[in-house]
Protein backbone atom coordinates (compact mmCIF):
# COMPACT_ATOMS: atom_id res chain seq x y z
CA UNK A 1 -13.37 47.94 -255.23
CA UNK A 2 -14.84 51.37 -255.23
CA UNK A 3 -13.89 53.30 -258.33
CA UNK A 4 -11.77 56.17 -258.29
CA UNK A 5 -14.69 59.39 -257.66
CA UNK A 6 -15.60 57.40 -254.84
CA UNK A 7 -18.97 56.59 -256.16
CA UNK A 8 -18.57 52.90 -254.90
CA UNK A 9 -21.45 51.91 -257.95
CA UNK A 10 -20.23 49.03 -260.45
CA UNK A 11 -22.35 49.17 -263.84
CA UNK A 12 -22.74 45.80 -264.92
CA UNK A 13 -23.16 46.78 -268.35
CA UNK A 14 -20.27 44.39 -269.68
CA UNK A 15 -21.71 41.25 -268.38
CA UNK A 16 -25.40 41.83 -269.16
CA UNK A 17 -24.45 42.54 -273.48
CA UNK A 18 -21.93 39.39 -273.03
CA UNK A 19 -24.80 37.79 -271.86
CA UNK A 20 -27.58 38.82 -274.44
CA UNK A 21 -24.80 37.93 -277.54
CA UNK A 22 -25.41 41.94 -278.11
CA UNK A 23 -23.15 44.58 -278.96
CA UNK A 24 -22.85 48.48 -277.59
CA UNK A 25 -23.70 49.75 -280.69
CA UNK A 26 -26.83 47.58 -281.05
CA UNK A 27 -27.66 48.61 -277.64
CA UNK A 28 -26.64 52.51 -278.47
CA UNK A 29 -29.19 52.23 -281.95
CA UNK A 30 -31.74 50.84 -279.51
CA UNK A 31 -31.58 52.99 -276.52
CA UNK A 32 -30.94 56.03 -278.89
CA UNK A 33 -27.74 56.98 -276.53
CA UNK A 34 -24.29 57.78 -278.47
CA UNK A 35 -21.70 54.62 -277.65
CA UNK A 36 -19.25 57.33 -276.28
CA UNK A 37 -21.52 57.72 -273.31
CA UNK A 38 -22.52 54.13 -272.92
CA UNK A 39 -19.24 53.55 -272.89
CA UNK A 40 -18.23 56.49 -270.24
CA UNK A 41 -21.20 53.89 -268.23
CA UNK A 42 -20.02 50.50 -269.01
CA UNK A 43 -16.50 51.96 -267.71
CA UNK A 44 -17.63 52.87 -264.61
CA UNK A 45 -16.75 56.61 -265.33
CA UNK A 46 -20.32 57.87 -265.40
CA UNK A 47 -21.03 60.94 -262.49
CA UNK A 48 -24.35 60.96 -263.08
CA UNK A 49 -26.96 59.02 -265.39
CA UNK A 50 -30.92 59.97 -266.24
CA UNK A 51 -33.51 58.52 -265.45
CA UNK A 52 -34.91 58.16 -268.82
CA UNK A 53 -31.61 56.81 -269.95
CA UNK A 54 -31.42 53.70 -266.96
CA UNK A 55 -35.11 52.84 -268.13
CA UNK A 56 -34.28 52.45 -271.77
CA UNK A 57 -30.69 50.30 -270.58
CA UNK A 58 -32.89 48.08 -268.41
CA UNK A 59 -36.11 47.80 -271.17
CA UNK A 60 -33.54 46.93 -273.72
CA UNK A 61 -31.60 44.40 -271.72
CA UNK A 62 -34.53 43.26 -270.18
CA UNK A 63 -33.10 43.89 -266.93
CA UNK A 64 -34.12 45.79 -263.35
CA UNK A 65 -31.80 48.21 -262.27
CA UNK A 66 -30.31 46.03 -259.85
CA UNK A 67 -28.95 44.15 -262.44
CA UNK A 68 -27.50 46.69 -263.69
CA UNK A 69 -25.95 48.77 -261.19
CA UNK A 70 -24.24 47.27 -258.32
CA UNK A 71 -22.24 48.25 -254.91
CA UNK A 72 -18.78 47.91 -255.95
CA UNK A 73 -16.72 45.96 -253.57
């Protein structure tokens, strides 16, 4: 279901730390990005997100974008 700002992006980020047995803080520590705004991701509020920031998420999951962010619907 596309998300209220119309974006119609789902971040996967919920599924992919359930998977890897690791926390949002571990992840926030590794990626060197405060929880609040992993958290304004893993929500599905995020507008916008860096580049830098979606290559550190994937390196530390050990995921490809894709993964990550999906069409929501």
């Amino acid at each position: 279901m596309p998300e209220e700002d119309g974006s119609g992006i789902h971040c996967r980020l919920d599924e992919l730390l359930a998977e890897r047995d690791m926390t949002l803080t571990r992840l926030a520590e590794i990626v060197g990005v405060s929880i609040v705004n992993l958290s304004v991701l893993k929500n599905d509020r995020a507008k916008a997100i860096r580049f830098s920031t979606l290559v550190a998420v994937c390196d530390a999951l050990d995921c490809e974008v894709g993964d990550l962010l999906v069409r929501a619907g």
